[in-house]
C-alpha atoms as a PDB file:
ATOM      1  CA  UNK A   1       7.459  10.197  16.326  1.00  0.00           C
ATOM      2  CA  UNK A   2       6.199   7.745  13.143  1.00  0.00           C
ATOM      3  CA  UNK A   3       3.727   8.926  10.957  1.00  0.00           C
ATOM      4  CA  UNK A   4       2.792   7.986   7.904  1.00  0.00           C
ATOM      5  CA  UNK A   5      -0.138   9.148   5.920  1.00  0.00           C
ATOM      6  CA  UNK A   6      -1.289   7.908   2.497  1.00  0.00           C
ATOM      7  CA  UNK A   7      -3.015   9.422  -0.476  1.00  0.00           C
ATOM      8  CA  UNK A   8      -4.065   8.674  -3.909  1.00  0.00           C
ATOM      9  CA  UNK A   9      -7.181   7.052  -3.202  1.00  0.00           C
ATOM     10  CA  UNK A  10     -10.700   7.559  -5.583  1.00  0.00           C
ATOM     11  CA  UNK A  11     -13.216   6.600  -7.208  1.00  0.00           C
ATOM     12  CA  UNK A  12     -12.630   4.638 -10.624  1.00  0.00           C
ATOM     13  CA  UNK A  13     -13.979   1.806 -12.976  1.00  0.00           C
ATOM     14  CA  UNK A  14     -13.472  -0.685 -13.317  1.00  0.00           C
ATOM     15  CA  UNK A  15     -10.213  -1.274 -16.011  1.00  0.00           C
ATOM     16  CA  UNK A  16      -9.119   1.583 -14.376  1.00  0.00           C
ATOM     17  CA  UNK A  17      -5.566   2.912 -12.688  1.00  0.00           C
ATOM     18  CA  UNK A  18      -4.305   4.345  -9.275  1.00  0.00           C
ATOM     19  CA  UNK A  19      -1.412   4.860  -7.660  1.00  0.00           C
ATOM     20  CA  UNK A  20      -1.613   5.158  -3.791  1.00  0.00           C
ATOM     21  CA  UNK A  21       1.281   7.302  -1.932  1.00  0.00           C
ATOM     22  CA  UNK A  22       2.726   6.837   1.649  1.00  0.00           C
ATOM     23  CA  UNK A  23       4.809   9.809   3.000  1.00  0.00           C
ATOM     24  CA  UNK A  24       6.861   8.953   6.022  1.00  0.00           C
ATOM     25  CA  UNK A  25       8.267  11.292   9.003  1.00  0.00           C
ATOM     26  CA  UNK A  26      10.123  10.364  11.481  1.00  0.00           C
ATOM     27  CA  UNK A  27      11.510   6.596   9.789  1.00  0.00           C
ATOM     28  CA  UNK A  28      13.354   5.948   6.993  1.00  0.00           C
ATOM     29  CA  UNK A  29      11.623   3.459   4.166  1.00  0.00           C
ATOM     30  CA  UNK A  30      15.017   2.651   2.299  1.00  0.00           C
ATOM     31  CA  UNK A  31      16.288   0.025   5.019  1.00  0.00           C
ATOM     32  CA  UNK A  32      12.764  -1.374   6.610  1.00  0.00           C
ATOM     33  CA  UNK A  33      10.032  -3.496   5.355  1.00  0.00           C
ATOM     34  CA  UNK A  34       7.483  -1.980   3.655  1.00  0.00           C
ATOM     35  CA  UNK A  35       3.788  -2.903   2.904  1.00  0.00           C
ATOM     36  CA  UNK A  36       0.089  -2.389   1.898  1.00  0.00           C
ATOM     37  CA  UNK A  37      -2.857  -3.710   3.476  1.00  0.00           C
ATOM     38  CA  UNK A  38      -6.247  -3.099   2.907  1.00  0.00           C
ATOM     39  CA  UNK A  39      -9.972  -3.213   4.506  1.00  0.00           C
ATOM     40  CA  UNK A  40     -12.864  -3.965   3.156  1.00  0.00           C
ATOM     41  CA  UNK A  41     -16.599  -3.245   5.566  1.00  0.00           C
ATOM     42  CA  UNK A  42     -17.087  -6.429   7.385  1.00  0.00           C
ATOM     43  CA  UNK A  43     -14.018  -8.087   6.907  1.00  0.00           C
ATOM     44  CA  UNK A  44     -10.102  -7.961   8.298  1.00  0.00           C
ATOM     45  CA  UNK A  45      -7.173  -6.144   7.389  1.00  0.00           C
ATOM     46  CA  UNK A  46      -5.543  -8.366   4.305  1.00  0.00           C
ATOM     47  CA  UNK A  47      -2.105  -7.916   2.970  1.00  0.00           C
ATOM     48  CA  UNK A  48      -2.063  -6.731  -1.058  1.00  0.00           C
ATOM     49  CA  UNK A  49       1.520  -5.852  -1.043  1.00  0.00           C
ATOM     50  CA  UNK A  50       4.907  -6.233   0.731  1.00  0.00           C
ATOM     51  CA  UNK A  51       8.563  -5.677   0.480  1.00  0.00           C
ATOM     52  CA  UNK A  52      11.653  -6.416   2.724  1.00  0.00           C
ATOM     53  CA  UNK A  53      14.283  -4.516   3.175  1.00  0.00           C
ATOM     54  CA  UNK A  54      16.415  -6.646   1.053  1.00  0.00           C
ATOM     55  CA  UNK A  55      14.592  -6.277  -1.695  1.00  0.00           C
ATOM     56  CA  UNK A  56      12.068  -9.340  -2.238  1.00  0.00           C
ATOM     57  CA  UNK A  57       8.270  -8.258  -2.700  1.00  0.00           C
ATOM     58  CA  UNK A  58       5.223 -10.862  -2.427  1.00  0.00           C
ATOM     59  CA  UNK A  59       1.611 -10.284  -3.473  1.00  0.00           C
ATOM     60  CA  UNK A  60      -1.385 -11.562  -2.756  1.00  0.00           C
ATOM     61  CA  UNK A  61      -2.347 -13.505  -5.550  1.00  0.00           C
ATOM     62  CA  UNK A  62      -5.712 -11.548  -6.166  1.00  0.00           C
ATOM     63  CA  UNK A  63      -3.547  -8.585  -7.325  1.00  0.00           C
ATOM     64  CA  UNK A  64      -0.251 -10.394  -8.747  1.00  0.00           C
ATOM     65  CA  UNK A  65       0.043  -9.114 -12.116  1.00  0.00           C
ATOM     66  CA  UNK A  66      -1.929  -5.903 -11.638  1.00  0.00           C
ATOM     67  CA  UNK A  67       0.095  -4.333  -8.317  1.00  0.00           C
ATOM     68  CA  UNK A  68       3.173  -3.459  -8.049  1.00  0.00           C
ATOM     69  CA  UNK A  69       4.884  -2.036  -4.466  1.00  0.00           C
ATOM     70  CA  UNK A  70       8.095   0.101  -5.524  1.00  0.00           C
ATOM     71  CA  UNK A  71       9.797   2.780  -3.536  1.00  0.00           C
ATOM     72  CA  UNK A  72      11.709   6.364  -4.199  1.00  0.00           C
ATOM     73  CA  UNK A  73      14.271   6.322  -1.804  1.00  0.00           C
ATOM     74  CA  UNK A  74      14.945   9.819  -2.436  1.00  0.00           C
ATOM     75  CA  UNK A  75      11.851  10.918  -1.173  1.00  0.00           C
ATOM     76  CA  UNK A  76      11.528   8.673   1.322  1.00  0.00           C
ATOM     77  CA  UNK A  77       8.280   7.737  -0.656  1.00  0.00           C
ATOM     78  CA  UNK A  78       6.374   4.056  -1.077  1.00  0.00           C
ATOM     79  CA  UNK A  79       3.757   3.867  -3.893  1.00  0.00           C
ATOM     80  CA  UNK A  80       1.001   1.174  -4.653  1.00  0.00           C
ATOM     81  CA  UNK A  81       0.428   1.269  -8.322  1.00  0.00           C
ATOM     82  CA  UNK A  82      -2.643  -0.319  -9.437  1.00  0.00           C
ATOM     83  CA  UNK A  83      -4.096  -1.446 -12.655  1.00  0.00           C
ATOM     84  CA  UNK A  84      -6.527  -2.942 -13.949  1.00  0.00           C
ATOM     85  CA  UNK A  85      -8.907  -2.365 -10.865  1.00  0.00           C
ATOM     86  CA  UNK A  86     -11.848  -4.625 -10.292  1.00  0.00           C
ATOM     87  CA  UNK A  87     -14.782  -3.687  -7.919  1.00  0.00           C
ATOM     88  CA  UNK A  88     -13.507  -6.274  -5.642  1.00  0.00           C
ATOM     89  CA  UNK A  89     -10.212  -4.137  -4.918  1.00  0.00           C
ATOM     90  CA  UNK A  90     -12.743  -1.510  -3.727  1.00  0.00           C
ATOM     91  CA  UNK A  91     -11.003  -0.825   0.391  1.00  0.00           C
ATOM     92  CA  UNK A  92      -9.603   1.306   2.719  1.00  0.00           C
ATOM     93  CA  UNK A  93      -5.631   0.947   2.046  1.00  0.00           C
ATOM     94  CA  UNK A  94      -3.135   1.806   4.591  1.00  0.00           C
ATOM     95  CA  UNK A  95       0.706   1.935   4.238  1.00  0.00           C
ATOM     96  CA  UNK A  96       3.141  -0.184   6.340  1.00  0.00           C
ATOM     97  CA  UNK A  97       6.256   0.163   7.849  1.00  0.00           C
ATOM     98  CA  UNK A  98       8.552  -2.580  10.143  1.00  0.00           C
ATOM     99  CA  UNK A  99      11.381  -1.322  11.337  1.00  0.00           C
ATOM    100  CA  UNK A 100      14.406  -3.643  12.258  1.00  0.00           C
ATOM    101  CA  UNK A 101      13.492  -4.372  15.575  1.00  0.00           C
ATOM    102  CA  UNK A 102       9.967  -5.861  14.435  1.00  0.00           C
ATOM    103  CA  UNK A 103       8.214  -2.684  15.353  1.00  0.00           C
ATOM    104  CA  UNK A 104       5.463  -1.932  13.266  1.00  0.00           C
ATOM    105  CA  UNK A 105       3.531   1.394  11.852  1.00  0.00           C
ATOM    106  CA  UNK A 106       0.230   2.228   9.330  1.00  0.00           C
ATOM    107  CA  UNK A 107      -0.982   5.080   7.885  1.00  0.00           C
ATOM    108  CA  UNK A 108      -4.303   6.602   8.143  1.00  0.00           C
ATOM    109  CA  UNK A 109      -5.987   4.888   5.142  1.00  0.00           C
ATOM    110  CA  UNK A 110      -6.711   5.793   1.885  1.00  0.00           C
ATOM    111  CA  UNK A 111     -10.502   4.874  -0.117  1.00  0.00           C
ATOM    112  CA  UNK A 112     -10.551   2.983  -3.000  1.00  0.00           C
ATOM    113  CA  UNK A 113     -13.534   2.792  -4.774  1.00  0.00           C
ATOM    114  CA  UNK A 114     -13.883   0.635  -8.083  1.00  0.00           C
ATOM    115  CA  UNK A 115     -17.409   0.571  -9.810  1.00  0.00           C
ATOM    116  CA  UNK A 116     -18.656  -2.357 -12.466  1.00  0.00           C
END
């Protein structure tokens, strides 16, 4: 069984900082790709973040500069640090996981809320 569940989520303003958390049972993050996505009401899930197991990370460029994706392999741990939030990060986030075999897995969701 995969499960991953996030947390770290609020409510901030704008010029603010978060760092979201994804805890992982049953898979290992150190070897797979890992990601964050997020939701916004009314529109699709949009990658922010993402990381292959080889190491290379891409952004979306509406966060490059202000996101970074990192992991703790020794807690089997992914983290979304954000900075410099703008009201237009404000989304549910969910973590990511592809294992080697192209299977995929996501979290629960976290809320972000920025204000202006």
């Amino acid at each position: 069984q995969v499960r991953l569940v996030e947390s770290g989520g609020g409510l901030v303003q704008a010029g603010g900082s978060l760092r979201l958390s994804c805890a992982a049972s049953g898979i290992i993050f150190r070897d797979n790709a890992i990601g964050w996505h997020r939701q916004a009401p009314g529109k699709q899930r949009e990658l922010v973040a993402s990381s292959i197991r080889y190491g290379t990370t891409n952004y979306a460029d509406s966060v490059k500069g202000r996101f970074t994706i990192f992991r703790d392999n020794a807690k089997n741990m992914v983290y979304l640090q954000m900075n410099s939030l703008k009201p237009e990060d404000t989304a549910v986030y969910y973590c990511y996981v592809g294992n080697e075999r192209g299977v995929g897995y996501w979290g629960q969701g976290t809320q972000v809320t920025v204000s202006s």
